[in-house]
C-alpha atoms as a PDB file:
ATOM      1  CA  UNK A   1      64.378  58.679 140.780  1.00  0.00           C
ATOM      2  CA  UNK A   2      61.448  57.825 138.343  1.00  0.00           C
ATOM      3  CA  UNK A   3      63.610  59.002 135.321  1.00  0.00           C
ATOM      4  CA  UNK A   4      66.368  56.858 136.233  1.00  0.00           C
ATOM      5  CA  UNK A   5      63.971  53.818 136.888  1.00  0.00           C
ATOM      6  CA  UNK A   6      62.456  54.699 133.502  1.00  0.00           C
ATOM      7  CA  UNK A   7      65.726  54.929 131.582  1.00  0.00           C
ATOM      8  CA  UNK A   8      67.119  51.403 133.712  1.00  0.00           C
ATOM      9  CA  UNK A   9      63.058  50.140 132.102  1.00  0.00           C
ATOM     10  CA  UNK A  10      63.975  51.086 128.600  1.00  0.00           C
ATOM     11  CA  UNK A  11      67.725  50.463 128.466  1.00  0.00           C
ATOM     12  CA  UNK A  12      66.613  47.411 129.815  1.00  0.00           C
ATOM     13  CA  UNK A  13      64.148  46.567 126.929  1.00  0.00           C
ATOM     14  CA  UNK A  14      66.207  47.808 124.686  1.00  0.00           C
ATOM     15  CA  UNK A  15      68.922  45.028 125.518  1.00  0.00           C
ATOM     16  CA  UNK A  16      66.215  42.207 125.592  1.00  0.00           C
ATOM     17  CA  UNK A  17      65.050  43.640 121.958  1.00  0.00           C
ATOM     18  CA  UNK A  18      68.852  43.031 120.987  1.00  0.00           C
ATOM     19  CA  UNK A  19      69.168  39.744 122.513  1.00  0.00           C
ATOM     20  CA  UNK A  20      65.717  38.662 120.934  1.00  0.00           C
ATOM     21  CA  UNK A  21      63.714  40.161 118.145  1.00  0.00           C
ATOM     22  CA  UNK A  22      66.539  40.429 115.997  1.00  0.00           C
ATOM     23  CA  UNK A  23      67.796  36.836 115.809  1.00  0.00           C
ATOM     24  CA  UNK A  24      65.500  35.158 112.786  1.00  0.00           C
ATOM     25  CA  UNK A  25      66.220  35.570 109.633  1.00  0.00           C
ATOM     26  CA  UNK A  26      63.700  33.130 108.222  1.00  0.00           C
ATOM     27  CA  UNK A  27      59.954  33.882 108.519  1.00  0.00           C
ATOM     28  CA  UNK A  28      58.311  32.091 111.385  1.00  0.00           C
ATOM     29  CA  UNK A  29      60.331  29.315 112.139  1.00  0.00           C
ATOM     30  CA  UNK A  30      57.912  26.278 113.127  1.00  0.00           C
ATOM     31  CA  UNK A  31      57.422  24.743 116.515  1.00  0.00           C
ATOM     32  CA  UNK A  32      59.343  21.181 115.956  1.00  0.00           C
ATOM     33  CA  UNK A  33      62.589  23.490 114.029  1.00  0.00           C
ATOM     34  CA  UNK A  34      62.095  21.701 111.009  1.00  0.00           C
ATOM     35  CA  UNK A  35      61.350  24.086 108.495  1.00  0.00           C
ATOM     36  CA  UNK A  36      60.098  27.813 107.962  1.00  0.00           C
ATOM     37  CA  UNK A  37      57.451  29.716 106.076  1.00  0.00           C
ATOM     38  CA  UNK A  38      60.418  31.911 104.177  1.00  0.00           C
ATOM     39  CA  UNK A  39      63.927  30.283 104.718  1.00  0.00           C
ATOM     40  CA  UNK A  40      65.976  33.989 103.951  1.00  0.00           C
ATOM     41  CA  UNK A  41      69.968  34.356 104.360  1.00  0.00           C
ATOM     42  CA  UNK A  42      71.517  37.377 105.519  1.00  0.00           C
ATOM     43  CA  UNK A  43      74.329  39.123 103.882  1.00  0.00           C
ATOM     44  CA  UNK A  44      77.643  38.185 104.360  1.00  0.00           C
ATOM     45  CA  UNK A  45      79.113  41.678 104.917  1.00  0.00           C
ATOM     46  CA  UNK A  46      76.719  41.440 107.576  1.00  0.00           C
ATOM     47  CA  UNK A  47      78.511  39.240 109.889  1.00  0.00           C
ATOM     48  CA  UNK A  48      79.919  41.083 113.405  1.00  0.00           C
ATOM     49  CA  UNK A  49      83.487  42.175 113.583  1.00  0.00           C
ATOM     50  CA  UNK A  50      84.112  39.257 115.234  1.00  0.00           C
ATOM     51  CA  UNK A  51      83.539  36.774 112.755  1.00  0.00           C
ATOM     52  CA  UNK A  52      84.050  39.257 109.743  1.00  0.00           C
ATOM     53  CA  UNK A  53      83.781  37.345 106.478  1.00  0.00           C
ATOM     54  CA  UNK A  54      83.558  34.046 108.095  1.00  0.00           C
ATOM     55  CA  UNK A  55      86.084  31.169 109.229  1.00  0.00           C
ATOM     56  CA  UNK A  56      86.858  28.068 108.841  1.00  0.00           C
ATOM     57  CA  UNK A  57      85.255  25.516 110.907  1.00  0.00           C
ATOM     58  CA  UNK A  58      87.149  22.387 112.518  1.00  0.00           C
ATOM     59  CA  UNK A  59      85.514  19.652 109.992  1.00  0.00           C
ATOM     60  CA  UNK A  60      85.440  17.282 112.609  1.00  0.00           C
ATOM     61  CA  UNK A  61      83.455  19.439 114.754  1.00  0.00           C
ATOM     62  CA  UNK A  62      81.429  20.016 111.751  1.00  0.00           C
ATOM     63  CA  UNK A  63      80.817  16.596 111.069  1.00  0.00           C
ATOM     64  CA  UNK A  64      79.535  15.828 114.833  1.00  0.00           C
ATOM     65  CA  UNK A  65      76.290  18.214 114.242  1.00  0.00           C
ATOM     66  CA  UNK A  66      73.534  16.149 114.341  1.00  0.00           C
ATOM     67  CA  UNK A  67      70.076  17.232 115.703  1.00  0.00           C
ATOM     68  CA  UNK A  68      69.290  17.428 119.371  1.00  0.00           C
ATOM     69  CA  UNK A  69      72.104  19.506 120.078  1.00  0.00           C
ATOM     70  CA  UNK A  70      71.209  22.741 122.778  1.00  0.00           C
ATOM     71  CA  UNK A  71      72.871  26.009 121.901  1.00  0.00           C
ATOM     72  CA  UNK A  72      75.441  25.411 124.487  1.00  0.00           C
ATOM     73  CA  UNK A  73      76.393  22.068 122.372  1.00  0.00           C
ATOM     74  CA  UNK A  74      76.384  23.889 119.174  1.00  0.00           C
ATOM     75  CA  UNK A  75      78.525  26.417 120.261  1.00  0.00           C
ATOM     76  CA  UNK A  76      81.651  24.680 122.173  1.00  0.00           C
ATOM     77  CA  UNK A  77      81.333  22.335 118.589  1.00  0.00           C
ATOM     78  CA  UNK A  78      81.193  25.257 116.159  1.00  0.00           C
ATOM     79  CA  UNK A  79      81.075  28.561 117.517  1.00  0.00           C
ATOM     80  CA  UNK A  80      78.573  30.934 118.262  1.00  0.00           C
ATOM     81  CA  UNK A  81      76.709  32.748 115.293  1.00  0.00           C
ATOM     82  CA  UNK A  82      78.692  34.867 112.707  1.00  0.00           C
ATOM     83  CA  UNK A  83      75.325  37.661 112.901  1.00  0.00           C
ATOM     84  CA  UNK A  84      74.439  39.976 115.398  1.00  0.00           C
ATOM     85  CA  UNK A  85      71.500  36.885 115.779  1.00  0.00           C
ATOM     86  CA  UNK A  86      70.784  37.627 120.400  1.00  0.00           C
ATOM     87  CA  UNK A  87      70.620  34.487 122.391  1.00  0.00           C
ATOM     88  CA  UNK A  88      67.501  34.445 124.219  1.00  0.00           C
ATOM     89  CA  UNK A  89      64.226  33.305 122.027  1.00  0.00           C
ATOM     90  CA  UNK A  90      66.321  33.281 118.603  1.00  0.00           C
ATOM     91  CA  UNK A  91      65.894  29.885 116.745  1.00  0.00           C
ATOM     92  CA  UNK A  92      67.882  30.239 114.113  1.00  0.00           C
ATOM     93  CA  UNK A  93      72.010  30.954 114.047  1.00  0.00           C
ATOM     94  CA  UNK A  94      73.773  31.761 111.201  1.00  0.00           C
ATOM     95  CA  UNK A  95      77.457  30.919 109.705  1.00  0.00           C
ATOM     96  CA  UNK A  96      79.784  31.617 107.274  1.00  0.00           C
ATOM     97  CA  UNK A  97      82.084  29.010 106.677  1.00  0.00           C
ATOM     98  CA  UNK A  98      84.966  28.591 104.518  1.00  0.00           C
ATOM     99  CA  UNK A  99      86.596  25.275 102.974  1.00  0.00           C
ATOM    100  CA  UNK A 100      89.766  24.422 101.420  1.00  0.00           C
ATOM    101  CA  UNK A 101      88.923  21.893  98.436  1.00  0.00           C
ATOM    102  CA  UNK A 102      91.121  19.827  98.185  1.00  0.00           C
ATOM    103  CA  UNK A 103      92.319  20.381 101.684  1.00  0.00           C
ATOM    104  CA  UNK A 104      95.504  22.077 102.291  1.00  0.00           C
ATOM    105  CA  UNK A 105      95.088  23.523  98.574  1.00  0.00           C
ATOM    106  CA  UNK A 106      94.992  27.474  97.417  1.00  0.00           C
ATOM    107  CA  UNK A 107      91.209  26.747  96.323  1.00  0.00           C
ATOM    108  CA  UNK A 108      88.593  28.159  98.646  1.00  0.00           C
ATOM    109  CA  UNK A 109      84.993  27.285  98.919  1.00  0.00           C
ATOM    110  CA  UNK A 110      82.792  30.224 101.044  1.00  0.00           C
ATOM    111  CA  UNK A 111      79.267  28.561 102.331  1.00  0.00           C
ATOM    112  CA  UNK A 112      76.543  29.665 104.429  1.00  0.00           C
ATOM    113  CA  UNK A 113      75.208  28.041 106.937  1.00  0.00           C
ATOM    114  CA  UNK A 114      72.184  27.441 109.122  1.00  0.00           C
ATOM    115  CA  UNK A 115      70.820  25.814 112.579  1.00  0.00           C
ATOM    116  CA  UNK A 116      67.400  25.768 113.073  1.00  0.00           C
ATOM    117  CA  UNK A 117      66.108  25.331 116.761  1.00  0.00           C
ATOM    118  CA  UNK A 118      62.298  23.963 118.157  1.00  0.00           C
ATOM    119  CA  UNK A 119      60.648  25.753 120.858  1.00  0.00           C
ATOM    120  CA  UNK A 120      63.063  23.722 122.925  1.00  0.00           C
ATOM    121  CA  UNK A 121      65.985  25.684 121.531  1.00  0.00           C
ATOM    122  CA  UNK A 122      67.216  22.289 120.426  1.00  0.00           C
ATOM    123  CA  UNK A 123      68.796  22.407 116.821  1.00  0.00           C
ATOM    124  CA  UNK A 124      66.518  20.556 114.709  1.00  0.00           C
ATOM    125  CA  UNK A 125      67.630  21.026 111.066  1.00  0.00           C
ATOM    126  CA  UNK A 126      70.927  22.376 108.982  1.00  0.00           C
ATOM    127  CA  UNK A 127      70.909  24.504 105.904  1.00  0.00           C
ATOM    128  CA  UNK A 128      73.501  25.180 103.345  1.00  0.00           C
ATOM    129  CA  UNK A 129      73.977  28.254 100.825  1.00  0.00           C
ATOM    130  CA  UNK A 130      74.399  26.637  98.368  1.00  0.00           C
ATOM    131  CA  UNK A 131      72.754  23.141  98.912  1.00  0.00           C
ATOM    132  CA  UNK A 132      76.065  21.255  97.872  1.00  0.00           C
ATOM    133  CA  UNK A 133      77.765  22.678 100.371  1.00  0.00           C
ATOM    134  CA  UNK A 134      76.379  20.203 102.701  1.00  0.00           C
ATOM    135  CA  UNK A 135      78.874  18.095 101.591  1.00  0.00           C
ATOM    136  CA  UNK A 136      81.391  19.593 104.407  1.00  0.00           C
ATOM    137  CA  UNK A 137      79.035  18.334 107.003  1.00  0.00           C
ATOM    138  CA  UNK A 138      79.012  14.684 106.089  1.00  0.00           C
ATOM    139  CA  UNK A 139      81.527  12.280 108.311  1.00  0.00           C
ATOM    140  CA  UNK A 140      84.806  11.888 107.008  1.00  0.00           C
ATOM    141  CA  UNK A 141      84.583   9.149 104.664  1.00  0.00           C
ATOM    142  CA  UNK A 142      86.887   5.727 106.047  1.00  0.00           C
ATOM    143  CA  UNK A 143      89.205   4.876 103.381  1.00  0.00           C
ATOM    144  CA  UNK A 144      87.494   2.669 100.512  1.00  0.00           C
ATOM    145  CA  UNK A 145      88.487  -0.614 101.325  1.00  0.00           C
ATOM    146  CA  UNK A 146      91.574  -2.527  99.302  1.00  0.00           C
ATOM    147  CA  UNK A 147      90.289  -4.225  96.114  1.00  0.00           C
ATOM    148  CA  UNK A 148      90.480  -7.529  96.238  1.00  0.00           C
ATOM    149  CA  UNK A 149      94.003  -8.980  95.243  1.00  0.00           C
ATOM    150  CA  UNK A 150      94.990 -12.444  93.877  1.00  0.00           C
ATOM    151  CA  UNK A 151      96.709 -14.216  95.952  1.00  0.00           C
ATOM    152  CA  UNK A 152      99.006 -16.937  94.785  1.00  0.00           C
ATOM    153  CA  UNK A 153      97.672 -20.421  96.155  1.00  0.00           C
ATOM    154  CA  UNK A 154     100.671 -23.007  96.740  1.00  0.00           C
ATOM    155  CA  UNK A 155     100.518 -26.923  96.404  1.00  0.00           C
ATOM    156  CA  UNK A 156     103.284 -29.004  98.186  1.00  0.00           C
ATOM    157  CA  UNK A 157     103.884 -32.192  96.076  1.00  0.00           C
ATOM    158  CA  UNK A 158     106.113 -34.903  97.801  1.00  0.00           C
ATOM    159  CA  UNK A 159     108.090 -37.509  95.863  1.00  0.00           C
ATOM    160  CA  UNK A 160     109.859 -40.320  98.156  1.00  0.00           C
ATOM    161  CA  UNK A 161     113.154 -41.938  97.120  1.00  0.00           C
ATOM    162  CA  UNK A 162     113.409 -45.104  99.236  1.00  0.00           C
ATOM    163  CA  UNK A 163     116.962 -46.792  99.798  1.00  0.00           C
ATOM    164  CA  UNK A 164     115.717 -49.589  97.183  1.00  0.00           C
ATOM    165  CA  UNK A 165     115.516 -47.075  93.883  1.00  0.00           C
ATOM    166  CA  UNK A 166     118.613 -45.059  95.946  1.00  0.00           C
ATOM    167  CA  UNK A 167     120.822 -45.419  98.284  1.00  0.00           C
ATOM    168  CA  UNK A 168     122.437 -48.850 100.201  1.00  0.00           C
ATOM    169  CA  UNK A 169     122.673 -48.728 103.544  1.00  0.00           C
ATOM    170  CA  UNK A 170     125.015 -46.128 104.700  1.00  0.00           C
ATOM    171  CA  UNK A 171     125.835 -44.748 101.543  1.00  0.00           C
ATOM    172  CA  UNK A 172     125.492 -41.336 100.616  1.00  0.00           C
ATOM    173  CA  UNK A 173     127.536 -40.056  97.617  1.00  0.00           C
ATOM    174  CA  UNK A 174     126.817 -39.139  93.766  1.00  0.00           C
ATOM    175  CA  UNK A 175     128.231 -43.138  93.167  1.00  0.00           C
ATOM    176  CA  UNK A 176     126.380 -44.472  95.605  1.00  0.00           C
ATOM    177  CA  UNK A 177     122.943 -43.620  93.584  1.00  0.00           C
ATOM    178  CA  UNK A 178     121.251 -46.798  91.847  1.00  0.00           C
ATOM    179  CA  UNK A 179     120.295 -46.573  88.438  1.00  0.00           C
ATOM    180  CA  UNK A 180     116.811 -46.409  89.183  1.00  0.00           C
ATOM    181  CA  UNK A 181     116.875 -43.473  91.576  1.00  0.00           C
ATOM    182  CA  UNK A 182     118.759 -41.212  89.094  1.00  0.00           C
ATOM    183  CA  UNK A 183     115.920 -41.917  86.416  1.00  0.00           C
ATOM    184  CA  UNK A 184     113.349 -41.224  89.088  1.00  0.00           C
ATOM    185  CA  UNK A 185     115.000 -37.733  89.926  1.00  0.00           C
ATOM    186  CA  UNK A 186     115.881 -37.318  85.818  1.00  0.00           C
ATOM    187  CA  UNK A 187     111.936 -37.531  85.511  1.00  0.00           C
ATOM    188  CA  UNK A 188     111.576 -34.882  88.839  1.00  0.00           C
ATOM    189  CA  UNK A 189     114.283 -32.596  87.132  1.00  0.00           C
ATOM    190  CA  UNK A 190     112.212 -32.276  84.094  1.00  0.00           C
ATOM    191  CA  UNK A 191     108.959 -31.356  85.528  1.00  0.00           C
ATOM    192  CA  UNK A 192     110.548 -28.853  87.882  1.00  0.00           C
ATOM    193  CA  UNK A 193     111.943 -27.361  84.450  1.00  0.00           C
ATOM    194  CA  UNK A 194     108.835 -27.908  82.527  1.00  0.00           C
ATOM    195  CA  UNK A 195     106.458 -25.733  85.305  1.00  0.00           C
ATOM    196  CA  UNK A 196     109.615 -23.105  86.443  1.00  0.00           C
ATOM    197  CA  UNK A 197     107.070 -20.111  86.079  1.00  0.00           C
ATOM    198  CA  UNK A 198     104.946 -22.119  89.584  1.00  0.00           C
ATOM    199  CA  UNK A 199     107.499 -23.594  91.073  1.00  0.00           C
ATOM    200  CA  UNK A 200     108.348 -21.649  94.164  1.00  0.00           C
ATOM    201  CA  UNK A 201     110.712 -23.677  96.127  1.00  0.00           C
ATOM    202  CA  UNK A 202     112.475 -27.399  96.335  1.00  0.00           C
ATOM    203  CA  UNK A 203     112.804 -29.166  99.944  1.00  0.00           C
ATOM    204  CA  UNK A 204     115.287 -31.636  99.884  1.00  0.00           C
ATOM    205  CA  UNK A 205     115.219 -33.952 103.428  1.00  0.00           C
ATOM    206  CA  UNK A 206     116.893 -36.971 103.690  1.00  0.00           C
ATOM    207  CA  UNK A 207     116.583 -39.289 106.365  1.00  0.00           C
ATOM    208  CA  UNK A 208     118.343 -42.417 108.519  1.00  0.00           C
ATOM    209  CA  UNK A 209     117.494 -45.824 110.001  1.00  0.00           C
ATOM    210  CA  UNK A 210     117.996 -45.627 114.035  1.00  0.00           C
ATOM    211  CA  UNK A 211     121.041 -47.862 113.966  1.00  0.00           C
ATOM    212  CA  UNK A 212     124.340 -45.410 114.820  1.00  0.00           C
ATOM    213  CA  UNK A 213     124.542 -42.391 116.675  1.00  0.00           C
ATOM    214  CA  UNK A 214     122.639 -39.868 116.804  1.00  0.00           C
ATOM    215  CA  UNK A 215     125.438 -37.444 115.088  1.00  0.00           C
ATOM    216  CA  UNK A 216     126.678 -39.667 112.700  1.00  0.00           C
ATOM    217  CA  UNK A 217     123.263 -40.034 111.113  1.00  0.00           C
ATOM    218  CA  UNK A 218     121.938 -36.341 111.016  1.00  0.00           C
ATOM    219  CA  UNK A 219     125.669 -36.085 108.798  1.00  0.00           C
ATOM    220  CA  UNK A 220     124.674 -38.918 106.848  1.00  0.00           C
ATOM    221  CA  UNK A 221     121.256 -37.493 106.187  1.00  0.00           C
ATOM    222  CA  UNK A 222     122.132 -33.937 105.575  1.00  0.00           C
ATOM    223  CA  UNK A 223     125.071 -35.655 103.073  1.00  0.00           C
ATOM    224  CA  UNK A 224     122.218 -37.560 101.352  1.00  0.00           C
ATOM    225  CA  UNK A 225     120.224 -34.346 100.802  1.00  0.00           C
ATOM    226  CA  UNK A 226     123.073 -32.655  99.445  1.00  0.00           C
ATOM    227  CA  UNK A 227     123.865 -35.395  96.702  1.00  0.00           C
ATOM    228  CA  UNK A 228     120.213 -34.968  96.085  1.00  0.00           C
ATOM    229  CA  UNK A 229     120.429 -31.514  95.299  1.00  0.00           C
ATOM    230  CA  UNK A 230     123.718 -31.105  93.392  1.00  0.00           C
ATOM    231  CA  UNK A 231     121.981 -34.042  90.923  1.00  0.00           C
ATOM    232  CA  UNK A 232     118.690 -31.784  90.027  1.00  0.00           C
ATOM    233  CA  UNK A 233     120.643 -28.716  89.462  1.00  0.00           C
ATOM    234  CA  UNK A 234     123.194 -30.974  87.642  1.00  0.00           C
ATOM    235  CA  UNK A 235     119.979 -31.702  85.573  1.00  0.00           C
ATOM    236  CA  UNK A 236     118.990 -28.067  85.033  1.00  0.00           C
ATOM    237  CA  UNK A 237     116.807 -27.191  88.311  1.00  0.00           C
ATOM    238  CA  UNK A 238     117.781 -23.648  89.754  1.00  0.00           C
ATOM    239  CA  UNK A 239     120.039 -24.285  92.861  1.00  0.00           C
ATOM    240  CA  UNK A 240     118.458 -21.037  94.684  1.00  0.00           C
ATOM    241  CA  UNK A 241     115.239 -23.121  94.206  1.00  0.00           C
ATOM    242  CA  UNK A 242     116.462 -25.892  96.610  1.00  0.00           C
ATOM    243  CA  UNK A 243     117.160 -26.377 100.257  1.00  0.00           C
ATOM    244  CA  UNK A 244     118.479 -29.567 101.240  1.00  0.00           C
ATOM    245  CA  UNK A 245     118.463 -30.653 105.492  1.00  0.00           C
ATOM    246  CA  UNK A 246     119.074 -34.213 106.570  1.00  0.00           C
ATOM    247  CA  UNK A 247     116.823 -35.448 109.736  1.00  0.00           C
ATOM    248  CA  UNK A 248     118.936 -38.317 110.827  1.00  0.00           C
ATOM    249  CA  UNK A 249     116.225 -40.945 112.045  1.00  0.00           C
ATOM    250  CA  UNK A 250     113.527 -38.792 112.878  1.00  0.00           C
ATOM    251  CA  UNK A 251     110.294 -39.262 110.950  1.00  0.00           C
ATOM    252  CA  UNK A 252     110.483 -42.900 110.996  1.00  0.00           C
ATOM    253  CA  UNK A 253     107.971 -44.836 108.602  1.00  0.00           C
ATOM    254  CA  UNK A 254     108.916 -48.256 110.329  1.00  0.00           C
ATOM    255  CA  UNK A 255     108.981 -49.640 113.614  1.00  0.00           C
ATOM    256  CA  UNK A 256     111.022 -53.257 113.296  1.00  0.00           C
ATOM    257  CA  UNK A 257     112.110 -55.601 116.598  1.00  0.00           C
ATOM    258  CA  UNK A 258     114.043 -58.030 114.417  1.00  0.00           C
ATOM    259  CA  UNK A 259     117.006 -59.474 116.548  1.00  0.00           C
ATOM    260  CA  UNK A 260     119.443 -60.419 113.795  1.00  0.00           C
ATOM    261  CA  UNK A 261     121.059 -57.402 112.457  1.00  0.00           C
ATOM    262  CA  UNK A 262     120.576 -57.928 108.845  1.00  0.00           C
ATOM    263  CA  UNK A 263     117.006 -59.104 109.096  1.00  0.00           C
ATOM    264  CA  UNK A 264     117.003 -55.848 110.903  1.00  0.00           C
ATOM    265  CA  UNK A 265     118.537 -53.382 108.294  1.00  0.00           C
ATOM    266  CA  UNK A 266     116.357 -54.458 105.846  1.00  0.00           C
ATOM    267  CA  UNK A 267     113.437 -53.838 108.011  1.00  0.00           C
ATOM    268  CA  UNK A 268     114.334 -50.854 108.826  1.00  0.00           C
ATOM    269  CA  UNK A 269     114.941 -50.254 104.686  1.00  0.00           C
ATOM    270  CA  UNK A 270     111.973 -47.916 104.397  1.00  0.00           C
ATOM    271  CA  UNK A 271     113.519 -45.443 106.924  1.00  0.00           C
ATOM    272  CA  UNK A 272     116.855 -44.738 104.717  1.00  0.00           C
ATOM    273  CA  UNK A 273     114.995 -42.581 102.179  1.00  0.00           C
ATOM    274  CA  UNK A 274     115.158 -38.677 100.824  1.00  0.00           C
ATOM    275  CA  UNK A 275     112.118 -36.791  99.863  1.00  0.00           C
ATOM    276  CA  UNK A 276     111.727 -34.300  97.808  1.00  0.00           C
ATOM    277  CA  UNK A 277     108.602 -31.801  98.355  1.00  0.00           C
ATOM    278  CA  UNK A 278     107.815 -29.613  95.559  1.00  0.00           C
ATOM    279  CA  UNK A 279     105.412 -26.422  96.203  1.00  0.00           C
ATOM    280  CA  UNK A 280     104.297 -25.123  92.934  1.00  0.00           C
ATOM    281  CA  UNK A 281     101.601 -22.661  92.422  1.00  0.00           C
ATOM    282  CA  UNK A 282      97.566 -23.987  92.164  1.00  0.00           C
ATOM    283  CA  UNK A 283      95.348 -21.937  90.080  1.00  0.00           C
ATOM    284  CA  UNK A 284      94.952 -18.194  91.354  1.00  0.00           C
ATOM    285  CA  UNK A 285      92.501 -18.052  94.878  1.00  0.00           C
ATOM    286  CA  UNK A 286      90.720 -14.562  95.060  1.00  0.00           C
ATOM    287  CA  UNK A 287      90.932 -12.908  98.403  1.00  0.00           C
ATOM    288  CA  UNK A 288      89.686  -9.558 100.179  1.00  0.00           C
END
């Protein structure tokens, strides 16, 4: 019975020996796990069979090692050691780890790697073989941010035809135009022409007095707007440039009570007008 409680004693301490004294590799790790007197590697063809030659880690796993982690941590993040290193009093665990640079590519990078634990047996500090391999360990990088672009700024420019340099009340065609308004949109033409390379678009609305229905005037707008049109690209301005809408007698710019119904109409003379609002480009606006 004493030989078999011997042999259980020394089988016993034999285990212990290879679950302790044969973890560090360095010389006397220090108390707080942040250095060593003699940081030393062991061989690569020394790994166990389980982890022969090394693997490759889950980066993102990788990445999350930071210090403070227990073994347990360390472990269900990257593994357990790649060396025959024990569990119980070792504070030190070794890996071989292998990288694809760039990632999915043929090229492969083969580190070595190592925790450092305090008295604690909380990991403390990382070590690479060789030292740029510490690169692997760093968060993935977010994506560099956009340079800044240059955006286009637009202006809106409005020029207002009233029925005085235009049209007479309730007119609406190419004949109907006075003199005056066809200089006024020969002038308009020209600077559309003269700054094509900014301009970016041509709103044509023409508008109504409130007398007449409510149909009859949004026709007689929208016909307004469209002789409006067909004159500037009769003078050169690009028709895909223009949109023409009439608003009947919305938008009104004045409010007259007059009873007499031609003291009225020319009251309400400021009403029967088209404008024309121009966006063009402004000088260039950086943005991020």
């Amino acid at each position: 019975m004493r030989i078999h409680i011997k042999f259980f004693k020394v089988a016993l301490l034999a285990a212990a020996f290879a679950l302790t004294a044969c973890g560090n590799v360095s010389r006397n790790v220090h108390k707080d796990g942040q250095s060593a007197d003699s940081i030393n590697w062991p061989a690569i063809r020394d790994t166990t069979p389980m982890h022969k030659d090394g693997t490759f880690p889950n980066l993102d796993n990788l990445a999350r090692m930071h210090a403070g982690l227990n073994k347990q941590q360390v472990s269900d993040l990257i593994g357990y050691p790649h060396f025959s290193e024990g569990v119980w009093g070792v504070r030190e665990w070794n890996y071989v780890f292998h990288f694809r640079e760039p990632v999915e590519s043929d090229h492969v990078v083969t580190c070595q790697f190592k925790i450092l634990f305090d008295t604690d047996k909380l990991a403390q500090r990382f070590y690479w073989l060789p030292d740029e391999c510490s690169r692997f360990q760093q968060p993935a990088r977010a994506p560099a941010p956009l340079p800044a672009v240059v955006a286009p700024a637009v202006s809106t420019e409005r020029f207002t035809l009233g029925s005085d340099a235009l049209f007479a009340f309730d007119r609406a065609g190419p004949s109907d135009m006075s003199a005056e308004g066809r200089a006024k949109l020969d002038r308009l033409a020209e600077g559309i022409q003269q700054h094509a390379g900014q301009v970016q678009g041509v709103r044509v609305v023409g508008y109504t007095d409130r007398l007449g229905s409510d149909a009859y005037n949004d026709d007689l707008s929208q016909r307004r707007a469209d002789t409006v049109k067909n004159y500037l690209v009769s003078r050169g301005v690009e028709s895909s440039l223009i949109q023409a809408e009439g608003s009947g007698k919305r938008n009104p710019v004045a409010e007259c009570a007059q009873a007499e119904r031609s003291a009225l109409i020319a009251c309400l003379a400021a009403n029967r007008r088209v404008e024309v609002l121009v966006s063009a480009l402004k000088a260039e606006t950086r943005v991020n």
